[in-house]
PDB file of N, CA and C in Angstrom:
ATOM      1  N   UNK A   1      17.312  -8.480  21.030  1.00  0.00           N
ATOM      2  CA  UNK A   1      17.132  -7.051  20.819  1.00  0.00           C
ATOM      3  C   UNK A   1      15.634  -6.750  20.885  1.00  0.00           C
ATOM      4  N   UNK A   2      15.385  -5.845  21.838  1.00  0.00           N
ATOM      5  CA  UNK A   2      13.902  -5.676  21.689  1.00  0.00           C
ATOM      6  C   UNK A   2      13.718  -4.721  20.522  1.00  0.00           C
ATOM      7  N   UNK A   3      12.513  -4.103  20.342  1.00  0.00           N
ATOM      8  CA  UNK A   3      11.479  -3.582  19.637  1.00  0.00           C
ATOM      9  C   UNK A   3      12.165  -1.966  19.567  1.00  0.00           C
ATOM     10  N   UNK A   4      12.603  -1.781  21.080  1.00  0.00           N
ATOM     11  CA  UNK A   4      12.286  -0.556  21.189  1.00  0.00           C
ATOM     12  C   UNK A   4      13.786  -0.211  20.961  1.00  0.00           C
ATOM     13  N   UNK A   5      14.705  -0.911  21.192  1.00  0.00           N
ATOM     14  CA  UNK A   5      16.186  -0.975  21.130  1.00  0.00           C
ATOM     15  C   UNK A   5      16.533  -1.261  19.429  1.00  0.00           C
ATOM     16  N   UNK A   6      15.836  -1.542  18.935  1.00  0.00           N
ATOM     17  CA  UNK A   6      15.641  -1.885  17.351  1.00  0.00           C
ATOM     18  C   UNK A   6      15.428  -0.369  16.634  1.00  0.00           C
ATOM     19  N   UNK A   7      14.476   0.604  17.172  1.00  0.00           N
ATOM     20  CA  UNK A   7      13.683   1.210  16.686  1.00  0.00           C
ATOM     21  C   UNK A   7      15.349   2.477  16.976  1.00  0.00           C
ATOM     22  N   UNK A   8      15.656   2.207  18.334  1.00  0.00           N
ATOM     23  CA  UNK A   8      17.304   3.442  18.774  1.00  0.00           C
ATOM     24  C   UNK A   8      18.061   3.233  17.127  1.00  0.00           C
ATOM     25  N   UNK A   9      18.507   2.015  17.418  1.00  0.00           N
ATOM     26  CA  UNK A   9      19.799   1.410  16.449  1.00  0.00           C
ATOM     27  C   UNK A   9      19.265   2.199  15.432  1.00  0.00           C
ATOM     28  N   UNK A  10      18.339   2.153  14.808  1.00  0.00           N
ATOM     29  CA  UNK A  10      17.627   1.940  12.971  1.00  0.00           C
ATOM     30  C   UNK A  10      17.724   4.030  13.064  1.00  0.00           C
ATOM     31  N   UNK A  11      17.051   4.606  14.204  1.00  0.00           N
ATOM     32  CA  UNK A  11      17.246   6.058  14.049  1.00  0.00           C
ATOM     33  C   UNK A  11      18.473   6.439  14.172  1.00  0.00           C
ATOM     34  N   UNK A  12      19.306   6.033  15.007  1.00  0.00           N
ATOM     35  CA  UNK A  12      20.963   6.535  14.561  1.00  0.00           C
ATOM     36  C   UNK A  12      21.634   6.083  13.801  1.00  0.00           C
ATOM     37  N   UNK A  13      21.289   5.181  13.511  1.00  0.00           N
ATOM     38  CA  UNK A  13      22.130   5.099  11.444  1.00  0.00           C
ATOM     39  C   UNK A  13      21.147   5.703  10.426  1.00  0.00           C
ATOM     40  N   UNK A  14      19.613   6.236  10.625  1.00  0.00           N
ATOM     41  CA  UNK A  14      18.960   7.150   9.784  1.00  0.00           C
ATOM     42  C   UNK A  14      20.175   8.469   9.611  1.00  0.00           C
ATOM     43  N   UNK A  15      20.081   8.575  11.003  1.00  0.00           N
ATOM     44  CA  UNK A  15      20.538  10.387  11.369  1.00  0.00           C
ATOM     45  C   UNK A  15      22.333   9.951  10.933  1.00  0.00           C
ATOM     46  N   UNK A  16      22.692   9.276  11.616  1.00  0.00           N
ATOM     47  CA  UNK A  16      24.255   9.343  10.552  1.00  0.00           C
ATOM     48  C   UNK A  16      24.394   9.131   9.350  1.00  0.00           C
ATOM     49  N   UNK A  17      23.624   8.336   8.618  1.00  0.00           N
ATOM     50  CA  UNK A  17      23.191   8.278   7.277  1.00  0.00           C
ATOM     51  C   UNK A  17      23.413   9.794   6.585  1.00  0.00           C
ATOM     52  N   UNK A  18      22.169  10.393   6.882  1.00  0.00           N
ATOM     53  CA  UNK A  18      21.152  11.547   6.835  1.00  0.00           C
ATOM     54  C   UNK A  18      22.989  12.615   7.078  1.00  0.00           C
ATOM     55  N   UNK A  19      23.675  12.576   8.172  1.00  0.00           N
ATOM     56  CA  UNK A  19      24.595  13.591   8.347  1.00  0.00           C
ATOM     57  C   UNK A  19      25.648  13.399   7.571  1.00  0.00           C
ATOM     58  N   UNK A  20      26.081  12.233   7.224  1.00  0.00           N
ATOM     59  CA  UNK A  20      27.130  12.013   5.939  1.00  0.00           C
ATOM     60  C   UNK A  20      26.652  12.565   4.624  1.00  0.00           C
ATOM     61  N   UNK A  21      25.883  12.581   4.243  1.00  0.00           N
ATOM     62  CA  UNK A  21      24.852  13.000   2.691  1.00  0.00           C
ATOM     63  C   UNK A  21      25.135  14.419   2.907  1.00  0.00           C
ATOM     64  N   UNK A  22      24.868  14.906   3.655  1.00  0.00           N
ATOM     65  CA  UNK A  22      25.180  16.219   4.065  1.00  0.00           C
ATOM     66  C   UNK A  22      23.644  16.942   3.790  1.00  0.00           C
ATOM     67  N   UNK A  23      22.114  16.308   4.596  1.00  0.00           N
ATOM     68  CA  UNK A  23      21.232  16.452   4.508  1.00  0.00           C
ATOM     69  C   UNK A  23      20.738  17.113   5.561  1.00  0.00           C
ATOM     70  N   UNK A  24      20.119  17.719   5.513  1.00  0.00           N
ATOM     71  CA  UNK A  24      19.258  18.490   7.174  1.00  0.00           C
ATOM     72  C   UNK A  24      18.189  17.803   7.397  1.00  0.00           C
ATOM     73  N   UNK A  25      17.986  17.586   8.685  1.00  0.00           N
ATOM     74  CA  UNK A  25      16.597  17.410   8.940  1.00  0.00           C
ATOM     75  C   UNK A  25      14.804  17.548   8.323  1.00  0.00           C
ATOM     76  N   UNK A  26      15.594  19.191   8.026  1.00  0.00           N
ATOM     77  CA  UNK A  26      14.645  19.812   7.492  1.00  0.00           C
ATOM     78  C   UNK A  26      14.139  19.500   5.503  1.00  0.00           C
ATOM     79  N   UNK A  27      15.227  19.179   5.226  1.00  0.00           N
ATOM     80  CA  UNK A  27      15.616  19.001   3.688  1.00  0.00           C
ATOM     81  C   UNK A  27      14.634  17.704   3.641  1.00  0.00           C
ATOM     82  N   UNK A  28      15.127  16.823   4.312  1.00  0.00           N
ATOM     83  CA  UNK A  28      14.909  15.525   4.385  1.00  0.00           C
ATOM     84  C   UNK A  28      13.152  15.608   4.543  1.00  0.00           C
ATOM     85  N   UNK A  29      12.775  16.223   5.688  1.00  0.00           N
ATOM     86  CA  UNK A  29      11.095  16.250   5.512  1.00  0.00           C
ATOM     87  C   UNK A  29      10.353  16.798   4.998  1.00  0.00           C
ATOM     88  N   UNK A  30      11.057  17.886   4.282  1.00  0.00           N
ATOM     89  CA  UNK A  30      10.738  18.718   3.365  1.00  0.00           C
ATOM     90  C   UNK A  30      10.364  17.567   1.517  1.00  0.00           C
ATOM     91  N   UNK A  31      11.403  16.969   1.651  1.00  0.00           N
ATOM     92  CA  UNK A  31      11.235  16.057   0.325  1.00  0.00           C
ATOM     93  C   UNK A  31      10.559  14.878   0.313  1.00  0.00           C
ATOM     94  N   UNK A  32      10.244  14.385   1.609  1.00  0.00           N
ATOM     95  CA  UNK A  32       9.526  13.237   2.070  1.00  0.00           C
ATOM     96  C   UNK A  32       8.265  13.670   2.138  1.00  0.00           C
ATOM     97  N   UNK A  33       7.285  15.170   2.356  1.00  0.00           N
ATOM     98  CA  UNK A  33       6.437  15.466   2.527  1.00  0.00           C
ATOM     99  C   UNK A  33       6.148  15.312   3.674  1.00  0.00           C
ATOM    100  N   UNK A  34       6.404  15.402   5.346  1.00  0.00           N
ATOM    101  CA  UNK A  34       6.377  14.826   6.535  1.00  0.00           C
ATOM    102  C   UNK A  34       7.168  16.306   7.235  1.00  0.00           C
ATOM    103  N   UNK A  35       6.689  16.547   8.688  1.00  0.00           N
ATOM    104  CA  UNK A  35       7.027  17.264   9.902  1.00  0.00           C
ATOM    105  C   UNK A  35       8.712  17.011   9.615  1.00  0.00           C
ATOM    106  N   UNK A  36       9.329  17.939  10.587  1.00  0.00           N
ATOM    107  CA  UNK A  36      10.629  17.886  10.656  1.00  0.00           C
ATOM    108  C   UNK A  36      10.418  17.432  12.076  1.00  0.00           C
ATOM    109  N   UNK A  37       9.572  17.122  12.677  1.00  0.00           N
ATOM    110  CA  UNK A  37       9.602  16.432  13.931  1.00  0.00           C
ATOM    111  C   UNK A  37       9.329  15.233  13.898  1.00  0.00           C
ATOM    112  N   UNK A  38       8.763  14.495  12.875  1.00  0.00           N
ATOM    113  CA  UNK A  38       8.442  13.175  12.776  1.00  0.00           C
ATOM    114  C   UNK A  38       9.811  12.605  12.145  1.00  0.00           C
ATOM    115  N   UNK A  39      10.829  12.952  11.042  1.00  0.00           N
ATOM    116  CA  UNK A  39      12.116  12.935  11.242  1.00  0.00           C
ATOM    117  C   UNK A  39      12.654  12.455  12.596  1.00  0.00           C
ATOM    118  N   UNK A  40      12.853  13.808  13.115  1.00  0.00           N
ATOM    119  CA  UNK A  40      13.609  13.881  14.630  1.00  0.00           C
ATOM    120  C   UNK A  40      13.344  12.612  15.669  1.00  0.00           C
ATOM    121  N   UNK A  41      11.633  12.520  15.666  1.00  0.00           N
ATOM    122  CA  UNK A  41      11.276  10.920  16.147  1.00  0.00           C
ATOM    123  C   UNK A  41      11.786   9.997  15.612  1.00  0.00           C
ATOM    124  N   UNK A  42      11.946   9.614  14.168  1.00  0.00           N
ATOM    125  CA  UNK A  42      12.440   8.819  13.700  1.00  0.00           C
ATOM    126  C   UNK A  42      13.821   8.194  14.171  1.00  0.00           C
ATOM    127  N   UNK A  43      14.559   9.106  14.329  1.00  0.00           N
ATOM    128  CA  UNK A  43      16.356   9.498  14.319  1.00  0.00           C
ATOM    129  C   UNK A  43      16.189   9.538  15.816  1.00  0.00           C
ATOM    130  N   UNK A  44      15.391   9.731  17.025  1.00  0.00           N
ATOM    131  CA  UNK A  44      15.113   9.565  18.192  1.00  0.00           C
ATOM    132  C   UNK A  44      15.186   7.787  19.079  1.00  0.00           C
ATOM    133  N   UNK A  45      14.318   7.216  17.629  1.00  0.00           N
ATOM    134  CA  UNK A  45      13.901   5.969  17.909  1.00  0.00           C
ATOM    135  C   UNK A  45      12.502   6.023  18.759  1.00  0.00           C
ATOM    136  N   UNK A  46      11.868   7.130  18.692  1.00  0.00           N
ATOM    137  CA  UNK A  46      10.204   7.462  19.518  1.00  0.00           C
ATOM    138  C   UNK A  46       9.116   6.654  18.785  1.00  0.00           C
ATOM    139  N   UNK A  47       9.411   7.055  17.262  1.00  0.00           N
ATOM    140  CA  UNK A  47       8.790   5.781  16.372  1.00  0.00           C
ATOM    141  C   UNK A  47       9.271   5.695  15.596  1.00  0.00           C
ATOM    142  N   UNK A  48       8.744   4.042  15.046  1.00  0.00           N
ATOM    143  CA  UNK A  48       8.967   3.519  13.882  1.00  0.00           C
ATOM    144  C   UNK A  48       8.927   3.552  12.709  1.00  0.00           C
ATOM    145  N   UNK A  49       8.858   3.454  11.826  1.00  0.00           N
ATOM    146  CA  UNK A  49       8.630   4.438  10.527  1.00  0.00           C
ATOM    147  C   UNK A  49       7.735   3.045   9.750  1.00  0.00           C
ATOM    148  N   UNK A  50       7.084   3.291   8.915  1.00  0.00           N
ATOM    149  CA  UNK A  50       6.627   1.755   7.582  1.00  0.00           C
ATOM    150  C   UNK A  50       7.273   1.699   7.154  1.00  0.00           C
ATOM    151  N   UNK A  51       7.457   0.059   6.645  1.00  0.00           N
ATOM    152  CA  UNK A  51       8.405   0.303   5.146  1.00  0.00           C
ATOM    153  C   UNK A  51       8.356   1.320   4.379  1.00  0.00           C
ATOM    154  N   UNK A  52       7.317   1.916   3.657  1.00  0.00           N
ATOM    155  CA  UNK A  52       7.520   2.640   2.535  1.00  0.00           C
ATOM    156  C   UNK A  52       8.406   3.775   2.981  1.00  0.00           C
ATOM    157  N   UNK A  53       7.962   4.499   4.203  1.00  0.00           N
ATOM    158  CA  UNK A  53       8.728   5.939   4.515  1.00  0.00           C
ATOM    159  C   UNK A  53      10.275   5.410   4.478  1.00  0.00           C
ATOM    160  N   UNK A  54      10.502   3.773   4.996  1.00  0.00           N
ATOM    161  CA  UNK A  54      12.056   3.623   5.073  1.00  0.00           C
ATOM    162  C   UNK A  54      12.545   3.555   3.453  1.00  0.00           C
ATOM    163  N   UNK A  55      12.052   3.475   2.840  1.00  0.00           N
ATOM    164  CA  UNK A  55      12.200   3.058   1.027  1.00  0.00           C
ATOM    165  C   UNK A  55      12.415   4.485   1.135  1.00  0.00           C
ATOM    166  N   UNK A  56      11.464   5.135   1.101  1.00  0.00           N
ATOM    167  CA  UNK A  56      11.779   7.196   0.820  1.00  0.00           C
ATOM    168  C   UNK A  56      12.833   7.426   1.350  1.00  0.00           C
ATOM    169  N   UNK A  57      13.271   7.305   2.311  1.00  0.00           N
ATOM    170  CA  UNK A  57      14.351   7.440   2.917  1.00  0.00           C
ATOM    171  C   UNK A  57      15.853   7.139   2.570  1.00  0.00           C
ATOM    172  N   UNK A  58      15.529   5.410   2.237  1.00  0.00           N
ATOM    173  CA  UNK A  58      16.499   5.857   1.614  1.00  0.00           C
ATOM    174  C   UNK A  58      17.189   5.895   0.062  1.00  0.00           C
ATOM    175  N   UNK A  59      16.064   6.101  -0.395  1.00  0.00           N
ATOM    176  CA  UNK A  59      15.859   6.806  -1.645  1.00  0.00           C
ATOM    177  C   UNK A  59      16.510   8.300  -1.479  1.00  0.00           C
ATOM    178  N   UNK A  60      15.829   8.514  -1.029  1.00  0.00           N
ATOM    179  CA  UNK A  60      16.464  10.156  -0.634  1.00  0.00           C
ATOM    180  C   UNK A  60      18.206   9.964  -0.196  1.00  0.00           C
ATOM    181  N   UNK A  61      18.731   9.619   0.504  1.00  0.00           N
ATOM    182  CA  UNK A  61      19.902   8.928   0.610  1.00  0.00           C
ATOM    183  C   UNK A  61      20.972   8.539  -0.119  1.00  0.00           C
ATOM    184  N   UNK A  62      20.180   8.145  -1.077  1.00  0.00           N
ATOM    185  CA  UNK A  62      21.197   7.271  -2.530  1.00  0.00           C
ATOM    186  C   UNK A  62      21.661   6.251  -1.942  1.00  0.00           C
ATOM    187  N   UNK A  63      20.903   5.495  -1.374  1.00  0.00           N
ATOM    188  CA  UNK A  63      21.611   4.077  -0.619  1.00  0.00           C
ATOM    189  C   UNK A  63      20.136   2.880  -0.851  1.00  0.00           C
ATOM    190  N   UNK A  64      20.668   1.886  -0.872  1.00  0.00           N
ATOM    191  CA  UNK A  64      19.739   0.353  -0.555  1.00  0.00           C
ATOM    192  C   UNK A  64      19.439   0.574   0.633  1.00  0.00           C
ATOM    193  N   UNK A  65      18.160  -0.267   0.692  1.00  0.00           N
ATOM    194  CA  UNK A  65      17.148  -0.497   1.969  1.00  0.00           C
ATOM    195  C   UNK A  65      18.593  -1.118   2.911  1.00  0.00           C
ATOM    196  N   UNK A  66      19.199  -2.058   2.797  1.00  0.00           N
ATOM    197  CA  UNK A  66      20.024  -3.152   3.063  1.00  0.00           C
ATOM    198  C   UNK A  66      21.013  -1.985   4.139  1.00  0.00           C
ATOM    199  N   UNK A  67      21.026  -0.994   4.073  1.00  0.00           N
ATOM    200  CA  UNK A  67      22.632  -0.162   4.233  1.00  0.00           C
ATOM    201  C   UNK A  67      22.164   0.575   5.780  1.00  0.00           C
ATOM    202  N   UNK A  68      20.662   1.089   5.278  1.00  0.00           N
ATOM    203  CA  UNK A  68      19.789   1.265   6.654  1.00  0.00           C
ATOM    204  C   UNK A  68      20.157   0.779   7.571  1.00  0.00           C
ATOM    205  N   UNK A  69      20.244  -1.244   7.456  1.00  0.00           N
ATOM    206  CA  UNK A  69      19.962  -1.962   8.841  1.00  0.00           C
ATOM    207  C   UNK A  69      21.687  -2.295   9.278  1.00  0.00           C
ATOM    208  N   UNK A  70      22.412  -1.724   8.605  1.00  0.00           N
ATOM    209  CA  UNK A  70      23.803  -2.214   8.767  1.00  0.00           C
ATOM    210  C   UNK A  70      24.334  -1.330  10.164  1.00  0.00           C
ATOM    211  N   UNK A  71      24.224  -1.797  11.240  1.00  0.00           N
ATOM    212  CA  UNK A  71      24.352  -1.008  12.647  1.00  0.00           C
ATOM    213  C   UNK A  71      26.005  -1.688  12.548  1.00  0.00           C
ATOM    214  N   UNK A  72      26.464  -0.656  13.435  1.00  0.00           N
ATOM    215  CA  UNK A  72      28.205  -1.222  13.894  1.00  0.00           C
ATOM    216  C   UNK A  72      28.093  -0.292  15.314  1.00  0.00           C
ATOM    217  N   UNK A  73      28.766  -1.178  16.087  1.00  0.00           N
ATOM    218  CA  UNK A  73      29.144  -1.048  17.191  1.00  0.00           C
ATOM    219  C   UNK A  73      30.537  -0.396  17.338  1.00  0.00           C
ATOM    220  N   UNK A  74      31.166   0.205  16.060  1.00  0.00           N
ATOM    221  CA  UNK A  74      32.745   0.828  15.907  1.00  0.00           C
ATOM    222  C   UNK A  74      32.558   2.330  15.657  1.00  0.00           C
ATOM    223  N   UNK A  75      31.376   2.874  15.535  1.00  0.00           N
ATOM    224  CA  UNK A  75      31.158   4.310  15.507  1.00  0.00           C
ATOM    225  C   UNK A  75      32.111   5.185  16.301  1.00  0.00           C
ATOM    226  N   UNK A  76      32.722   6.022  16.441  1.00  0.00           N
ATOM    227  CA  UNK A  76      33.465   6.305  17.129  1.00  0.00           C
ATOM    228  C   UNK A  76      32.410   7.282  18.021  1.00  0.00           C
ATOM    229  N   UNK A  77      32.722   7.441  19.296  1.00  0.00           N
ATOM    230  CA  UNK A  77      31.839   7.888  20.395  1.00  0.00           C
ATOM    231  C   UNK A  77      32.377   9.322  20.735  1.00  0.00           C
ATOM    232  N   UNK A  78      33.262  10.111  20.145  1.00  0.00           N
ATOM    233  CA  UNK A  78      33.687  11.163  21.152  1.00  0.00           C
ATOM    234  C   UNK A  78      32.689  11.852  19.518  1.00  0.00           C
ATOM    235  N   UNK A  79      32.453  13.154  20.167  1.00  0.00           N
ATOM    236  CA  UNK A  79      31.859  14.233  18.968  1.00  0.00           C
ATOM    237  C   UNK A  79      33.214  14.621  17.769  1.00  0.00           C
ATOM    238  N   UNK A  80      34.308  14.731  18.531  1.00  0.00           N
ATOM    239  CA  UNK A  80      35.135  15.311  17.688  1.00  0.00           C
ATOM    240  C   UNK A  80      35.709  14.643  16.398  1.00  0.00           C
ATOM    241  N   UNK A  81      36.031  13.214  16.542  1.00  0.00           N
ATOM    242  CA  UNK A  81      36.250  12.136  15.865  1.00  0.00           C
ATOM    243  C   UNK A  81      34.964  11.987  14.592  1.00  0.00           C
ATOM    244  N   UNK A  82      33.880  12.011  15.154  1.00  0.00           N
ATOM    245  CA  UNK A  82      32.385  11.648  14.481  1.00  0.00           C
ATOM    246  C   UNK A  82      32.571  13.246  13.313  1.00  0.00           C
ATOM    247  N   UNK A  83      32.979  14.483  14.058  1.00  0.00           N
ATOM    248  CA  UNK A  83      32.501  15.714  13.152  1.00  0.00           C
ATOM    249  C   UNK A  83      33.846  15.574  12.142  1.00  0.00           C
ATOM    250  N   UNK A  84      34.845  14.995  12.162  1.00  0.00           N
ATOM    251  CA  UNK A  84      35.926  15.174  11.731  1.00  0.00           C
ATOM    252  C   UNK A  84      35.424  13.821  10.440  1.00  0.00           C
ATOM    253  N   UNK A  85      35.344  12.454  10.589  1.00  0.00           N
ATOM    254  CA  UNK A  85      34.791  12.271   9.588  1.00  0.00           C
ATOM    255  C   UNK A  85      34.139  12.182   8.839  1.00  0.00           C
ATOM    256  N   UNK A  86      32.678  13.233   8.946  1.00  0.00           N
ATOM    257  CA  UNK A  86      31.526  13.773   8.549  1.00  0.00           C
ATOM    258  C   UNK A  86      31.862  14.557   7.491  1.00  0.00           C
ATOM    259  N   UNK A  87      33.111  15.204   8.253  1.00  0.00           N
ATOM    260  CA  UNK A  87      34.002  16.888   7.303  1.00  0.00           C
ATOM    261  C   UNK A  87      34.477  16.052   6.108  1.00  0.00           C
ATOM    262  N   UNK A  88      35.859  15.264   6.100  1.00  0.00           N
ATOM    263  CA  UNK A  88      35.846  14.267   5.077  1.00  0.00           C
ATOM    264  C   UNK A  88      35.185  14.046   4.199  1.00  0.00           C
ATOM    265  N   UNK A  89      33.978  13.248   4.628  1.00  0.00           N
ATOM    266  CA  UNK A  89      32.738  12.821   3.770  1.00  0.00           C
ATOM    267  C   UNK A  89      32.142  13.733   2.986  1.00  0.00           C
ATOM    268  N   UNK A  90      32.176  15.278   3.555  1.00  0.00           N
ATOM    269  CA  UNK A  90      31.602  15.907   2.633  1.00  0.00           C
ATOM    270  C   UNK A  90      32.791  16.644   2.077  1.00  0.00           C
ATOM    271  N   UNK A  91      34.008  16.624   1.847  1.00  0.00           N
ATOM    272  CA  UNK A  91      34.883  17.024   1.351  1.00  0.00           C
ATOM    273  C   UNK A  91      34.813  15.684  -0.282  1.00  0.00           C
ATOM    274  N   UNK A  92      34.612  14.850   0.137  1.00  0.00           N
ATOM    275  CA  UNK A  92      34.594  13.948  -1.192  1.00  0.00           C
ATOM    276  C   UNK A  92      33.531  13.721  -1.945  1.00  0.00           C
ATOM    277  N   UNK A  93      32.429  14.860  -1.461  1.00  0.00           N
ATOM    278  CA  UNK A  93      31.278  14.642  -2.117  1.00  0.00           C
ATOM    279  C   UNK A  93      30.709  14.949  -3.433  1.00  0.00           C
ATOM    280  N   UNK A  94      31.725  15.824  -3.865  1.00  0.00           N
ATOM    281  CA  UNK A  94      31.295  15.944  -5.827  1.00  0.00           C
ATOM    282  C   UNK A  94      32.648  15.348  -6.604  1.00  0.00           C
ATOM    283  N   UNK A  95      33.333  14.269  -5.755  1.00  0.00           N
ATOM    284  CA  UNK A  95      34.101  13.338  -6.713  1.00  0.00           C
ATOM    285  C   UNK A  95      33.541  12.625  -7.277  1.00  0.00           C
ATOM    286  N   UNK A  96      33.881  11.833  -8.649  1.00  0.00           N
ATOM    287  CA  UNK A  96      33.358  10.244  -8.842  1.00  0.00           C
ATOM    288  C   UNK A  96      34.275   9.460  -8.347  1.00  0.00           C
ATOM    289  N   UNK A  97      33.271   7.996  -8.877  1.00  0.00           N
ATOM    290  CA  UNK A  97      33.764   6.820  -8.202  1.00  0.00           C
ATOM    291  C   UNK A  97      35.343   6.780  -8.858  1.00  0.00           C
ATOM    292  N   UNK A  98      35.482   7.259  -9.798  1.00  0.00           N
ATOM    293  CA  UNK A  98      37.635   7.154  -9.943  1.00  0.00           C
ATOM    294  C   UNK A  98      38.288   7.403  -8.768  1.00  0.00           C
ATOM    295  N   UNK A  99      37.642   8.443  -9.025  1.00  0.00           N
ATOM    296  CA  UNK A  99      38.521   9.585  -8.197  1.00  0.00           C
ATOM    297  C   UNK A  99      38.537   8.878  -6.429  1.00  0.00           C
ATOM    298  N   UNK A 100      37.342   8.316  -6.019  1.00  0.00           N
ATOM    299  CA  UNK A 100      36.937   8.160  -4.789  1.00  0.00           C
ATOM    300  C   UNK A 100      37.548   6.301  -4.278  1.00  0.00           C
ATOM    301  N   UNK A 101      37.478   5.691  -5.395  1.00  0.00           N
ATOM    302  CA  UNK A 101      38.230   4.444  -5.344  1.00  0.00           C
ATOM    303  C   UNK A 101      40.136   4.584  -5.266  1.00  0.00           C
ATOM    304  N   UNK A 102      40.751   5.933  -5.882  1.00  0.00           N
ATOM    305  CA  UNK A 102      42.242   5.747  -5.232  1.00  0.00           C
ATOM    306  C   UNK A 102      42.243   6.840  -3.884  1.00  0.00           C
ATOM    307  N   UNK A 103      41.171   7.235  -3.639  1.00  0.00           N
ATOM    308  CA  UNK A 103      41.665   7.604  -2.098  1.00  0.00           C
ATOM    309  C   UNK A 103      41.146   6.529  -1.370  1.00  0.00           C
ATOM    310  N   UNK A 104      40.324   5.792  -1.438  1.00  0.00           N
ATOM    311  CA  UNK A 104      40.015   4.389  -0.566  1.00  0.00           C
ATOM    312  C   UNK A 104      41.534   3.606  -0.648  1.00  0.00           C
ATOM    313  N   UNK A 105      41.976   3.865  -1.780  1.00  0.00           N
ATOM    314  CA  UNK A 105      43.476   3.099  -1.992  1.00  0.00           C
ATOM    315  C   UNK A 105      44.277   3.670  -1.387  1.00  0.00           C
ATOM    316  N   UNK A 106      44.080   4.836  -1.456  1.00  0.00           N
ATOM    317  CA  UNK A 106      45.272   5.810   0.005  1.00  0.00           C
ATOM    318  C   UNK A 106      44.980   5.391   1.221  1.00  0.00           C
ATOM    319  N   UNK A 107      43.733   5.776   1.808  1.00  0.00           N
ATOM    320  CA  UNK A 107      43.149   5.243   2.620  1.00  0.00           C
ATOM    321  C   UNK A 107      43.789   3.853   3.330  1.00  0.00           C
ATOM    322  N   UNK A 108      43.864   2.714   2.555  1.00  0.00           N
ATOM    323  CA  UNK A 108      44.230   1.886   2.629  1.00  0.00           C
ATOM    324  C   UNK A 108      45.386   1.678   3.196  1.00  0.00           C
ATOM    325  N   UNK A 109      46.571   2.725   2.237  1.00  0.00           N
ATOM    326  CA  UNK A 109      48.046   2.452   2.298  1.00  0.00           C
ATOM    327  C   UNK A 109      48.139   2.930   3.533  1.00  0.00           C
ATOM    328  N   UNK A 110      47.631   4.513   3.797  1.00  0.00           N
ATOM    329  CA  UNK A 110      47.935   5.267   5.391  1.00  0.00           C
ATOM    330  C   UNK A 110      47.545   3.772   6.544  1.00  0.00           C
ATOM    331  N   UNK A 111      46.689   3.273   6.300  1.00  0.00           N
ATOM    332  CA  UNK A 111      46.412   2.345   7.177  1.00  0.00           C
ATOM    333  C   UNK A 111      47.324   1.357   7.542  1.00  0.00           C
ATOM    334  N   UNK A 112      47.541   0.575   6.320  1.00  0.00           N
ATOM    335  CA  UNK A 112      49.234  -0.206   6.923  1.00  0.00           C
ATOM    336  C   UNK A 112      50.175   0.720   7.196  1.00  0.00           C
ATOM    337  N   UNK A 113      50.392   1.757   7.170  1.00  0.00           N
ATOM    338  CA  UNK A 113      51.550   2.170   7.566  1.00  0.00           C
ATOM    339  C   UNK A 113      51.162   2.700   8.903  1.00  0.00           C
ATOM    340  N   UNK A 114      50.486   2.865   9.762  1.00  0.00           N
ATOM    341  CA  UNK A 114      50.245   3.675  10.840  1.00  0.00           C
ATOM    342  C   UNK A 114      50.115   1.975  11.507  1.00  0.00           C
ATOM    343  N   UNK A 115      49.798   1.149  10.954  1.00  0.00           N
ATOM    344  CA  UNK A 115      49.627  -0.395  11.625  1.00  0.00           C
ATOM    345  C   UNK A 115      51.147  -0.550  11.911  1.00  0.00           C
ATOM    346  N   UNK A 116      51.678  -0.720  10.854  1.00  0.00           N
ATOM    347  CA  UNK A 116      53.589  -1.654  10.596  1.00  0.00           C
ATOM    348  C   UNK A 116      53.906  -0.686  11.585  1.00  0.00           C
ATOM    349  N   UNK A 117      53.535   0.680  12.138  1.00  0.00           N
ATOM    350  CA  UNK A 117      54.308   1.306  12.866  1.00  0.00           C
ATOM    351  C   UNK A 117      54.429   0.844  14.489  1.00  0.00           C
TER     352      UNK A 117
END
């Protein structure tokens, strides 16, 4: 993996990160103290960020440094799929963890059953 292919990966799990939280661009550089274009580079992959801005980040986030570098190749690629579980995500966003651990358990069950089918 080069440098620069490092720098893609790391800005589109910023920016999907960043779109699950249900954060703007703007929010985000607004609280970081930083351009809403140096963001956009970021989430571009144009540049790299320092550690520390990645710590702010994802501080701002509510996530470990660790969650940043976790790239998957299973993202789903069409827009509609991606906005649909974005909607979700922020539909479960002023649950707690009770509440959010038996729909992972639903979650779960819908899953074998759409499998066994």
């Amino acid at each position: 993996m080069t440098k620069d292919n490092f720098a893609i990966l790391l800005g589109k799990r910023i920016r999907e990160l960043r779109k699950i939280k249900g954060i703007s661009q703007l929010e985000l550089a607004f609280d970081m103290d930083m351009s809403m274009n140096t963001i956009s580079y970021i989430e571009l992959g144009k540049i790299s960020p320092k550690i520390e801005t990645l710590q702010k980040i994802a501080e701002k986030l509510g996530i470990s440094m660790a969650e940043l570098f976790e790239f998957s190749d299973t993202q789903p690629q069409d827009k509609v799929t991606r906005k649909k579980i974005e909607d979700i995500s922020h539909k479960l966003k002023p649950f707690d963890k009770d509440f959010l651990d038996l729909v992972d358990k639903a979650i779960d069950l819908l899953i074998k059953a759409q499998q066994a089918q």
